[in-house]
PDB file of N, CA and C in Angstrom:
ATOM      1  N   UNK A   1     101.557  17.813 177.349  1.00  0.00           N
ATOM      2  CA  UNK A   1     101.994  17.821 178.732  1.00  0.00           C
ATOM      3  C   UNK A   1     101.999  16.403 179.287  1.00  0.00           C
ATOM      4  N   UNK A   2     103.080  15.885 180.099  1.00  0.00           N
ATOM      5  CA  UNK A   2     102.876  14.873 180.772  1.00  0.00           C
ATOM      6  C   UNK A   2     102.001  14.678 181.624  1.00  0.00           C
ATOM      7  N   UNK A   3     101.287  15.582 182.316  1.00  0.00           N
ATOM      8  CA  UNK A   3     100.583  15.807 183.530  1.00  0.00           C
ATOM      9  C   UNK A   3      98.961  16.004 182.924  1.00  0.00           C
ATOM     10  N   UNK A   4      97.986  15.196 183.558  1.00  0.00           N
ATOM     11  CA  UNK A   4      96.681  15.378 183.303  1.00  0.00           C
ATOM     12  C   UNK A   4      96.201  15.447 184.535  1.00  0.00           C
ATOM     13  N   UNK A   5      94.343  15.713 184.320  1.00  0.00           N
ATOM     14  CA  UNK A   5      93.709  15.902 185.266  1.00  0.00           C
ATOM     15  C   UNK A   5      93.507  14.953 185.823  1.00  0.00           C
ATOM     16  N   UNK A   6      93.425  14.656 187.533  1.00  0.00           N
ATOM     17  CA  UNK A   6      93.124  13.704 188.383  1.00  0.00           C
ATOM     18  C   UNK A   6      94.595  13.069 188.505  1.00  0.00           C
ATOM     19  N   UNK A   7      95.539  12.914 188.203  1.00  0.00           N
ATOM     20  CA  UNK A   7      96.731  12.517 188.524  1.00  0.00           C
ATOM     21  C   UNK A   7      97.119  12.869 189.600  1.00  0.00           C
ATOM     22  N   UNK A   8      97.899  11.637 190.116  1.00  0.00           N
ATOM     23  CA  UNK A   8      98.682  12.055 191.582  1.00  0.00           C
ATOM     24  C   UNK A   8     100.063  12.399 191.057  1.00  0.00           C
ATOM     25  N   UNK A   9     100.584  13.388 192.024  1.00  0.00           N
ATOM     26  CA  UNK A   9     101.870  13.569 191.556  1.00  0.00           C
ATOM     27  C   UNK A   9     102.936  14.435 192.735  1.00  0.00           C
ATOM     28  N   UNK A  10     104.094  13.876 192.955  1.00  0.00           N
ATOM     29  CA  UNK A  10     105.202  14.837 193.715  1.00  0.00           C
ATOM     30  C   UNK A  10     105.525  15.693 193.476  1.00  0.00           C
ATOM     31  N   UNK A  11     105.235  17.025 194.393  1.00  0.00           N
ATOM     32  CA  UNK A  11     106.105  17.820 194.271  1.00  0.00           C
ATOM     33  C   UNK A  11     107.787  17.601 194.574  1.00  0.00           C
ATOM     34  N   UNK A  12     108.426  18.456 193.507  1.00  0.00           N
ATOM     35  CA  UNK A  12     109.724  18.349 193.409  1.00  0.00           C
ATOM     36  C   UNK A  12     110.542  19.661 193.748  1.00  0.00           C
ATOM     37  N   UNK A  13     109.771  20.528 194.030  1.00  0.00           N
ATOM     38  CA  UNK A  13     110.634  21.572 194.098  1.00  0.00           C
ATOM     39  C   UNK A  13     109.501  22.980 194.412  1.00  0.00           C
ATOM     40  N   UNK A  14     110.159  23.988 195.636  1.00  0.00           N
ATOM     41  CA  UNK A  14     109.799  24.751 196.329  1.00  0.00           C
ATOM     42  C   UNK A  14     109.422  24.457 197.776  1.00  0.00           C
ATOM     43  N   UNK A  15     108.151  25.421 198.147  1.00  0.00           N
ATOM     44  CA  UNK A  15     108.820  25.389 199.474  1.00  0.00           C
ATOM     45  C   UNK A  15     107.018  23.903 200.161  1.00  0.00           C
ATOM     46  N   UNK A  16     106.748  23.498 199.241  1.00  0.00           N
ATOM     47  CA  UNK A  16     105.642  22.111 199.368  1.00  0.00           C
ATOM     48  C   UNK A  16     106.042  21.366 198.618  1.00  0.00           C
ATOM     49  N   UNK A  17     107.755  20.807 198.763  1.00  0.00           N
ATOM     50  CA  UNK A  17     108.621  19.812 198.285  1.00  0.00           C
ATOM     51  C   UNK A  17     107.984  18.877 199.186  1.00  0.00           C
ATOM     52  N   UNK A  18     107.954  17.400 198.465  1.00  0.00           N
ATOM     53  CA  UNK A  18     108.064  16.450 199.168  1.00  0.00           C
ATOM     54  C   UNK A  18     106.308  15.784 199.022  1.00  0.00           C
ATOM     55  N   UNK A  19     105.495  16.838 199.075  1.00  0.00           N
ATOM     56  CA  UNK A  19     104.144  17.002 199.240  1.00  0.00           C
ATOM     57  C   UNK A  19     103.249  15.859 197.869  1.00  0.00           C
ATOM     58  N   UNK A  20     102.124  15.295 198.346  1.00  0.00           N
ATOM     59  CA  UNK A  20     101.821  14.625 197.135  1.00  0.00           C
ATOM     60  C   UNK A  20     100.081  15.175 196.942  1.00  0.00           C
ATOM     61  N   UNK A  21      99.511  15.524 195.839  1.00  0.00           N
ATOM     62  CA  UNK A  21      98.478  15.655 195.405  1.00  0.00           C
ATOM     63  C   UNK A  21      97.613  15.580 194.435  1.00  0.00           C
ATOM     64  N   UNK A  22      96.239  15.248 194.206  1.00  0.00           N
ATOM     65  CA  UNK A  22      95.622  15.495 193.132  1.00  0.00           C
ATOM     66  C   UNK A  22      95.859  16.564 192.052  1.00  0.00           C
ATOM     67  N   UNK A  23      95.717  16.278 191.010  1.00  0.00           N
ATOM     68  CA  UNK A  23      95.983  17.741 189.846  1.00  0.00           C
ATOM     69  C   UNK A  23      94.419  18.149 189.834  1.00  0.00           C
ATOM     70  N   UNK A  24      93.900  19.015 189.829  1.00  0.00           N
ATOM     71  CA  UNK A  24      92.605  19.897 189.939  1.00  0.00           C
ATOM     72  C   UNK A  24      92.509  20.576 188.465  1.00  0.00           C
ATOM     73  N   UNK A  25      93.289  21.320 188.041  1.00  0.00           N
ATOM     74  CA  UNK A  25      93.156  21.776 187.045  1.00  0.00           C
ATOM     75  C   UNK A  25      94.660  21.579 186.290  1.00  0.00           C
ATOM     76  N   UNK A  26      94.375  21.753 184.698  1.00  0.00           N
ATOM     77  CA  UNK A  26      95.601  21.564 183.893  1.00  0.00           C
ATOM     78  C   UNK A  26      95.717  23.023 182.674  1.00  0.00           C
ATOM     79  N   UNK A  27      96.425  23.868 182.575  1.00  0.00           N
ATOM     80  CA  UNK A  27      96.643  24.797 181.757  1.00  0.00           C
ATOM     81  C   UNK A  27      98.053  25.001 180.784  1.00  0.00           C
ATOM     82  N   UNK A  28      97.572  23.717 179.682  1.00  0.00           N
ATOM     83  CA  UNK A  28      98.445  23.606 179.124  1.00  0.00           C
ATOM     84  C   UNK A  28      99.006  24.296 178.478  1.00  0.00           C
ATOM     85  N   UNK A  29      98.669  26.001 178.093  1.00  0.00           N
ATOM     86  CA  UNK A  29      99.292  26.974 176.960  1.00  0.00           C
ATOM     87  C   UNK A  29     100.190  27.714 177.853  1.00  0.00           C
ATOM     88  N   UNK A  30      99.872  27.332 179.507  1.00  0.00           N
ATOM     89  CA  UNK A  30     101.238  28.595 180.373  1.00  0.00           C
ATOM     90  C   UNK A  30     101.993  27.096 180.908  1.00  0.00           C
ATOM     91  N   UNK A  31     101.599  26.184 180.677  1.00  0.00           N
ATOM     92  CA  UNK A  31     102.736  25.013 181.119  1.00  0.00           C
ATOM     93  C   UNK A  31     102.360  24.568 182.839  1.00  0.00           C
ATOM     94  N   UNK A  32     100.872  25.176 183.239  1.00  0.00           N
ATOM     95  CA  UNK A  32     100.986  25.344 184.445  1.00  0.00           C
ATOM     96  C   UNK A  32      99.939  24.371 185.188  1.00  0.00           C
ATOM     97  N   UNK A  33      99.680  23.850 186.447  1.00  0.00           N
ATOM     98  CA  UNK A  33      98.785  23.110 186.853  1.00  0.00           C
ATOM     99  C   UNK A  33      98.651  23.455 188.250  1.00  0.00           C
ATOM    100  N   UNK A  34      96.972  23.082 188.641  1.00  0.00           N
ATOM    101  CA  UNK A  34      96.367  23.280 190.537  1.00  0.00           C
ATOM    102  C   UNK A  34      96.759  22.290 190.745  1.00  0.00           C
ATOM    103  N   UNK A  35      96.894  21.771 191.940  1.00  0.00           N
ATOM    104  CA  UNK A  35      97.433  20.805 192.663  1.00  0.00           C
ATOM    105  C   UNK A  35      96.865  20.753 194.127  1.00  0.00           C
ATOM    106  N   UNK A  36      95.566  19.860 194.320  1.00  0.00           N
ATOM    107  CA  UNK A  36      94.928  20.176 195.576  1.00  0.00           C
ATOM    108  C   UNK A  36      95.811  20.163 197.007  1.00  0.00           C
ATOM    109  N   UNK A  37      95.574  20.768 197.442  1.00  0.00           N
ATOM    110  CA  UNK A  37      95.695  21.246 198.622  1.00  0.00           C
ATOM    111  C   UNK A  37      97.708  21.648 198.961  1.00  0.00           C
ATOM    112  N   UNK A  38      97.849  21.896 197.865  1.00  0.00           N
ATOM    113  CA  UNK A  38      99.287  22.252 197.541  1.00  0.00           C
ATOM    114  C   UNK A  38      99.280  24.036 197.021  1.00  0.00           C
ATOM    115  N   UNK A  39     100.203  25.252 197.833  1.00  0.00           N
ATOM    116  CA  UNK A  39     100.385  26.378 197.053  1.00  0.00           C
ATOM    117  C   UNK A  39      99.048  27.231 197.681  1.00  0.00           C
ATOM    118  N   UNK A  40      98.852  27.257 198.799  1.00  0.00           N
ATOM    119  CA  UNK A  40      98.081  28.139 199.367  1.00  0.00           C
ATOM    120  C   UNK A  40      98.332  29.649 198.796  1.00  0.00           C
ATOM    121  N   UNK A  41      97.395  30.610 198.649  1.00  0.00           N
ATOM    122  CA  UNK A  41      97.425  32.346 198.683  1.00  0.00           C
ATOM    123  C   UNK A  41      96.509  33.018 199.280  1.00  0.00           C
ATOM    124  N   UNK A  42      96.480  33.725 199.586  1.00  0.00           N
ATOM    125  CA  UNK A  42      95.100  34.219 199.983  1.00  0.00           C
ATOM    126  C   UNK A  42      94.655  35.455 199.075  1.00  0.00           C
ATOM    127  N   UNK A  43      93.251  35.901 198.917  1.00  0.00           N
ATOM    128  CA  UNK A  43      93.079  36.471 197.965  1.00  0.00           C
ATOM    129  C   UNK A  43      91.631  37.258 198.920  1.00  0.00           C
ATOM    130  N   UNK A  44      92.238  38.857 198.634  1.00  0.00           N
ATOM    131  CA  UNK A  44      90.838  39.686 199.913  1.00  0.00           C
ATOM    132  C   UNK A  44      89.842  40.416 198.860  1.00  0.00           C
ATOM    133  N   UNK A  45      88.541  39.795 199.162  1.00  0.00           N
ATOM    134  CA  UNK A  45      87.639  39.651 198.502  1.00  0.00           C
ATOM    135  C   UNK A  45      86.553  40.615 199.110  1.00  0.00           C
ATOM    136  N   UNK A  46      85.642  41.469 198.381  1.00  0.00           N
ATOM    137  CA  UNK A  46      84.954  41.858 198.376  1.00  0.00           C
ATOM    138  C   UNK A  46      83.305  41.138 198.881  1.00  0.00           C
ATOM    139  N   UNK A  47      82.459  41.873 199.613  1.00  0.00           N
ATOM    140  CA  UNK A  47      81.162  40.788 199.614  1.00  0.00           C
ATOM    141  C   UNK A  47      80.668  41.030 198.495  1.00  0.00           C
ATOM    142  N   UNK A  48      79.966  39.826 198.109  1.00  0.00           N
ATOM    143  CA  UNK A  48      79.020  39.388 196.768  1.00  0.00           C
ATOM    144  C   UNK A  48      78.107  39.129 196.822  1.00  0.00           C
ATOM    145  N   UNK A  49      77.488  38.423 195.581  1.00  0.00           N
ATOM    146  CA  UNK A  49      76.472  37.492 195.793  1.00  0.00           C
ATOM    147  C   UNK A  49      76.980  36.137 195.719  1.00  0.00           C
ATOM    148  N   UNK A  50      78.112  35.953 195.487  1.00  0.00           N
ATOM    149  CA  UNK A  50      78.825  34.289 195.706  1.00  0.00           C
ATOM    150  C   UNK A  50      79.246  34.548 197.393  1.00  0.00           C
ATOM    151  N   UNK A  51      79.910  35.435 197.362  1.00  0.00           N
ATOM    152  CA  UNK A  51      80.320  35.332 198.988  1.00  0.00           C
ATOM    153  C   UNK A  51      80.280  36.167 199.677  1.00  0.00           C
ATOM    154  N   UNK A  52      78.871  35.962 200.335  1.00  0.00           N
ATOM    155  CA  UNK A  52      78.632  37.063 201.501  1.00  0.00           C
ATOM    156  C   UNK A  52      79.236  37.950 202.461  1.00  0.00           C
ATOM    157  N   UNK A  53      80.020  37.416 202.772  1.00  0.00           N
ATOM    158  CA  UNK A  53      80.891  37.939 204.003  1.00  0.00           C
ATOM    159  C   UNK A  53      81.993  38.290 203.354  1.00  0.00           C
ATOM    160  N   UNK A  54      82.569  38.237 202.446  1.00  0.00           N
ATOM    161  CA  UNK A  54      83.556  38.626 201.890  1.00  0.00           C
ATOM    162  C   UNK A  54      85.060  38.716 203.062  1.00  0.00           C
ATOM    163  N   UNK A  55      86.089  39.102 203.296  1.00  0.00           N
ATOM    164  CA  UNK A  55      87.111  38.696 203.487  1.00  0.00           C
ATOM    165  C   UNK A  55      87.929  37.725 202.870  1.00  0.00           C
ATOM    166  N   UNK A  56      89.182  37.160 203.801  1.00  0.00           N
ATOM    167  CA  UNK A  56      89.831  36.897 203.215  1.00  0.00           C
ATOM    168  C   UNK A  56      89.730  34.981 202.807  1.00  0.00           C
ATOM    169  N   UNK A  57      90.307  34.933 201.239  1.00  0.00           N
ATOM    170  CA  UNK A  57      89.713  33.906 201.201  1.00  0.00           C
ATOM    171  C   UNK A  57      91.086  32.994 200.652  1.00  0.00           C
ATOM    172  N   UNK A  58      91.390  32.023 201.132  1.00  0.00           N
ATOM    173  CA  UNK A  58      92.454  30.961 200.538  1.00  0.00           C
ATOM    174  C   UNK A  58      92.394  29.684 199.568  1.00  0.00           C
ATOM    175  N   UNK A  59      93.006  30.222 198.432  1.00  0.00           N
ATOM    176  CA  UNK A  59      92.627  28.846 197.096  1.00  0.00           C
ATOM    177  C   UNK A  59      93.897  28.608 196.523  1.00  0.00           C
ATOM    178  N   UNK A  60      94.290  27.794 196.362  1.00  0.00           N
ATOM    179  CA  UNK A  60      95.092  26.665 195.719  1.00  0.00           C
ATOM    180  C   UNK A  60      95.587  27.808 193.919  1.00  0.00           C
ATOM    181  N   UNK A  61      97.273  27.950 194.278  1.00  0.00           N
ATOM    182  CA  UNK A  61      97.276  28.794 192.892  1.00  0.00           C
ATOM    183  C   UNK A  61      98.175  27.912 192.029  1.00  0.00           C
ATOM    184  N   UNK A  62      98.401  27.942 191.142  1.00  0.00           N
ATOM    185  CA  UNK A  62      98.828  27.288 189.833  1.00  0.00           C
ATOM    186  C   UNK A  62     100.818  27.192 190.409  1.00  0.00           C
ATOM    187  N   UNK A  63     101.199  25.637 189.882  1.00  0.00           N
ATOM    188  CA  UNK A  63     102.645  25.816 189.720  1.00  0.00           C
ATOM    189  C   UNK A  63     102.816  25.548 188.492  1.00  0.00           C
ATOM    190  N   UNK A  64     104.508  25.467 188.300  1.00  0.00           N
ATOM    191  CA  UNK A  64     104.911  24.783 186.509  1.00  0.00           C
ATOM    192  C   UNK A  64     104.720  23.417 186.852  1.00  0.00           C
ATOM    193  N   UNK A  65     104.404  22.684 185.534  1.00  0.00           N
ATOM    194  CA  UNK A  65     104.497  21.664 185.456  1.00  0.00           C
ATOM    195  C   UNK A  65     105.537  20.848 185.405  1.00  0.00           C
ATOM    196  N   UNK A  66     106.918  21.493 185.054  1.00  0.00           N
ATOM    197  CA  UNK A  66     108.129  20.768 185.209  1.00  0.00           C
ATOM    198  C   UNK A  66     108.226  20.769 186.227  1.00  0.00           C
ATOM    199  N   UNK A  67     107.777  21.003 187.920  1.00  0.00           N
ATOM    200  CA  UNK A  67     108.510  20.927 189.352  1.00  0.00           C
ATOM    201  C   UNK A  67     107.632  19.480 190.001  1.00  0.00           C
ATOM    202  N   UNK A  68     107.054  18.691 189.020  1.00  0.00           N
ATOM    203  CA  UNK A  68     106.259  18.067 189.515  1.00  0.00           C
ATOM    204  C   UNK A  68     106.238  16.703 188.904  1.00  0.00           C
ATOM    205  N   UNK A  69     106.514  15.112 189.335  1.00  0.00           N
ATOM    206  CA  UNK A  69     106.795  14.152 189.027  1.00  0.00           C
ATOM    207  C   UNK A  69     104.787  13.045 189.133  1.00  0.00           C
ATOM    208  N   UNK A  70     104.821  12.504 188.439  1.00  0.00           N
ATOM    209  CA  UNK A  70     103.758  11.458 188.332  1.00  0.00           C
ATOM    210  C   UNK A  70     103.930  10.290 189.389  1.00  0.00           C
ATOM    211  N   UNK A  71     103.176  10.476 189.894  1.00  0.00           N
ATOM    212  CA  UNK A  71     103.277   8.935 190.917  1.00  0.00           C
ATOM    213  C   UNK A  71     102.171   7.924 190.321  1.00  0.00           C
ATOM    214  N   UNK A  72     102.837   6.929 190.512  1.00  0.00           N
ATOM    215  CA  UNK A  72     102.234   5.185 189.730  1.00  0.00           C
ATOM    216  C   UNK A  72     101.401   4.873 190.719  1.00  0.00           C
ATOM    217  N   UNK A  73      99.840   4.447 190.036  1.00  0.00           N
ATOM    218  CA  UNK A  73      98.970   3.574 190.871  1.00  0.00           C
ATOM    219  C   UNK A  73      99.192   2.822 191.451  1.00  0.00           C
ATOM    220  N   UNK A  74     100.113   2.155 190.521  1.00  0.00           N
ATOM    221  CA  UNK A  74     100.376   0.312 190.893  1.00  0.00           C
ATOM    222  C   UNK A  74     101.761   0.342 191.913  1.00  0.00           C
ATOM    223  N   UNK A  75     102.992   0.869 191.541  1.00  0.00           N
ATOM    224  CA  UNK A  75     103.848   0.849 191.960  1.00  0.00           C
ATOM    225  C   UNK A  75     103.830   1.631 193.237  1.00  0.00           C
ATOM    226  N   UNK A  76     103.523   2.474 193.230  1.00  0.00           N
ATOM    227  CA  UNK A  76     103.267   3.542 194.107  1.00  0.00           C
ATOM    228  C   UNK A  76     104.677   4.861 194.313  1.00  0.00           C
ATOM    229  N   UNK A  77     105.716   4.732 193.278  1.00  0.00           N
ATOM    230  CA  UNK A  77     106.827   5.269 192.838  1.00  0.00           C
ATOM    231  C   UNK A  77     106.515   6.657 192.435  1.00  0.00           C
ATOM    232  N   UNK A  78     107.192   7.777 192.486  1.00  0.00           N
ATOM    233  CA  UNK A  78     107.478   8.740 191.413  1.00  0.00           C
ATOM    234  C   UNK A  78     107.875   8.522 190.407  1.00  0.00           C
ATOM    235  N   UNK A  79     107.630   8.124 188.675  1.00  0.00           N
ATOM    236  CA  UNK A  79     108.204   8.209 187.831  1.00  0.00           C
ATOM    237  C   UNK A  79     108.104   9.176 186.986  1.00  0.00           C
ATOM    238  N   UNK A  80     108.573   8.695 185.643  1.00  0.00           N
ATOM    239  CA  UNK A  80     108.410   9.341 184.450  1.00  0.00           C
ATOM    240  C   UNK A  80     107.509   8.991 183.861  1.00  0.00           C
ATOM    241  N   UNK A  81     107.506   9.421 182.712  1.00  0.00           N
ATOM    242  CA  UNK A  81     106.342   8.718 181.410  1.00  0.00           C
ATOM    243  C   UNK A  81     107.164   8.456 180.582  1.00  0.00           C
ATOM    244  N   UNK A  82     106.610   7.332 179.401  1.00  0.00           N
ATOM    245  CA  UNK A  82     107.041   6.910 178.470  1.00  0.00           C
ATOM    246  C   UNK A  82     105.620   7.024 177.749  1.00  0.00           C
ATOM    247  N   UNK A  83     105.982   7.315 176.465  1.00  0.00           N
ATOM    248  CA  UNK A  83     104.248   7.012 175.380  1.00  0.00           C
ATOM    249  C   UNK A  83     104.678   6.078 174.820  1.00  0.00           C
ATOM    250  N   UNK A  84     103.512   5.104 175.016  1.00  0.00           N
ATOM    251  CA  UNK A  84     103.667   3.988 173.659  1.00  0.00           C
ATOM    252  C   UNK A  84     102.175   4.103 172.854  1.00  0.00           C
ATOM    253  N   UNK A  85     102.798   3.516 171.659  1.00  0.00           N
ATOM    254  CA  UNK A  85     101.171   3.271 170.536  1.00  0.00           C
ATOM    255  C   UNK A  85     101.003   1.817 170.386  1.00  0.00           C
ATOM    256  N   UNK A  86      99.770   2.284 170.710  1.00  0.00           N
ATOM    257  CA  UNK A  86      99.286   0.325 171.037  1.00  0.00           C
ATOM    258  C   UNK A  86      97.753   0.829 169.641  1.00  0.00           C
ATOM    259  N   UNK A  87      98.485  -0.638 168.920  1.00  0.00           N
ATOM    260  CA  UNK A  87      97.447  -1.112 167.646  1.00  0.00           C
ATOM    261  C   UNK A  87      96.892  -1.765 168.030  1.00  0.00           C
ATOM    262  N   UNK A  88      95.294  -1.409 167.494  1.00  0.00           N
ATOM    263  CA  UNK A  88      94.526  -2.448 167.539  1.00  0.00           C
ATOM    264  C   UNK A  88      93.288  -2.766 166.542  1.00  0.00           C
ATOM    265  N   UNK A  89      93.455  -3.613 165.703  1.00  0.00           N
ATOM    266  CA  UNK A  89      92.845  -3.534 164.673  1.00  0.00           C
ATOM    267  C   UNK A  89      92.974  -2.486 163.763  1.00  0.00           C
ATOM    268  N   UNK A  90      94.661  -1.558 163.715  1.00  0.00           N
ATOM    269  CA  UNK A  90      94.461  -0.690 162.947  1.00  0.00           C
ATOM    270  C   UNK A  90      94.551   0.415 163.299  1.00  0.00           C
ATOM    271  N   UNK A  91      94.389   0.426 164.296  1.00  0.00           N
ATOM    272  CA  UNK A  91      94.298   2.031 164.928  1.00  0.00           C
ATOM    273  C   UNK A  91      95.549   2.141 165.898  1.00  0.00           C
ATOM    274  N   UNK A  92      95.813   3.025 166.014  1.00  0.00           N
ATOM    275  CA  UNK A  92      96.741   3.578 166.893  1.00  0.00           C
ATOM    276  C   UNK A  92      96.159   4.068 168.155  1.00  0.00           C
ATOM    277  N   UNK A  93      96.738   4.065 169.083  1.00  0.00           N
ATOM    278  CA  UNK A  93      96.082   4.415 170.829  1.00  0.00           C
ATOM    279  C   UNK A  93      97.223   5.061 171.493  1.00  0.00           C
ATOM    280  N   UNK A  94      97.893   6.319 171.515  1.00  0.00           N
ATOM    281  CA  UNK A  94      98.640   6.982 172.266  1.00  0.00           C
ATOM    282  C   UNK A  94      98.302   6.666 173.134  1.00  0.00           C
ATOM    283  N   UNK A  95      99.217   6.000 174.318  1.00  0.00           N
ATOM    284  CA  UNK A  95      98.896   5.776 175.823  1.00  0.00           C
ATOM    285  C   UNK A  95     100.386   6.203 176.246  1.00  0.00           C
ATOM    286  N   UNK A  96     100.096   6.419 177.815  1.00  0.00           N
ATOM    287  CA  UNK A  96     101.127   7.060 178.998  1.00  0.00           C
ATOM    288  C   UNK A  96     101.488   5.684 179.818  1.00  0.00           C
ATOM    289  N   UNK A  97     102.991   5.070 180.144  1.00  0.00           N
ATOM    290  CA  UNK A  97     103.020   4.153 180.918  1.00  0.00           C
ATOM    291  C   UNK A  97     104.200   4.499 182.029  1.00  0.00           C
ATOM    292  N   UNK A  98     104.023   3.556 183.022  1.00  0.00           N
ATOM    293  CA  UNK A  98     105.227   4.171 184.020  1.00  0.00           C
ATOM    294  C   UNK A  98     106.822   3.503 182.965  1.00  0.00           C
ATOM    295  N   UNK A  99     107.448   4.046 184.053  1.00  0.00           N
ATOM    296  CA  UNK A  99     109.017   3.354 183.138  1.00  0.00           C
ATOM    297  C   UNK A  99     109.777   2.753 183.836  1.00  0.00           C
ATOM    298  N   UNK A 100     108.955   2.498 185.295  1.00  0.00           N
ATOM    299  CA  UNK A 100     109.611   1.740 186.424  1.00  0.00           C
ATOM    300  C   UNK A 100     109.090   0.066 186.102  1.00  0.00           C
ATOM    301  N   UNK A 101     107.547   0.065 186.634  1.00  0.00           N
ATOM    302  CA  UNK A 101     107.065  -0.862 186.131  1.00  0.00           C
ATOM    303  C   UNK A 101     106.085  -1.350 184.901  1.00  0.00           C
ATOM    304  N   UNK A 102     106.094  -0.324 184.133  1.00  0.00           N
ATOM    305  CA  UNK A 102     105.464  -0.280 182.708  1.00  0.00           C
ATOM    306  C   UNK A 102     103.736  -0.113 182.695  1.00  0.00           C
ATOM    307  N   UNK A 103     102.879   0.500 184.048  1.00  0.00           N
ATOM    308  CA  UNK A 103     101.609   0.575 183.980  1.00  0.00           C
ATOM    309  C   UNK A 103     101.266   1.580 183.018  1.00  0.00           C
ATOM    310  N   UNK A 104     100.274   0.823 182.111  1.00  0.00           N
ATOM    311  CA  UNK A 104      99.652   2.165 181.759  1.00  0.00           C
ATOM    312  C   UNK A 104      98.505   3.125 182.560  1.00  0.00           C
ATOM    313  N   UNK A 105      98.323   4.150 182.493  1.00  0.00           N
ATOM    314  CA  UNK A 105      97.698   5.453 182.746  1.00  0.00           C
ATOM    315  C   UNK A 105      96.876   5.393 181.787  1.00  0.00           C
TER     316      UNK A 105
END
């Protein structure tokens, strides 16, 4: 997946277009990712022993990962990714860089 945890990134599509957020969680086998404070639901909950009062409760639900672009530290852009392998002494280092201004991630 292009998209990891703690990444900032644009939404590109639906109805929290435009919107920019932390990635919270990453679920790479459905293609899907949280995105703080992006994709509200509400979900009516029973009382517990986690939550007393039970009602209704609102958490952050999963989008695809294709509706969603990487924004650059440095640049501060929406881009893409590019992977490069950087040797060093031998070894290979899969790294993520922008393709605007070439930061790596």
């Amino acid at each position: 997946m292009h998209v990891r945890k703690d990444d900032t990134v644009l939404i590109l599509s639906g109805n929290d277009r435009g919107k920019q957020g932390r990635v919270l969680k990453v679920f790479p086998d459905k293609n899907r990712i949280i995105i703080e404070g992006v994709r509200f639901i509400k979900r009516h909950t029973k009382p517990s022993t986690k939550n007393q009062s039970g009602g209704i409760v609102e958490k952050e639900a999963p989008i695809n990962a294709s509706n969603v672009m990487i924004v650059c530290s440095k640049c501060g852009e929406p881009t893409r990714i590019k992977r490069r392998e950087i040797t060093e002494e031998g070894h290979k280092h899969h790294t993520r860089a922008c393709v605007k201004c070439g930061e790596v991630f």
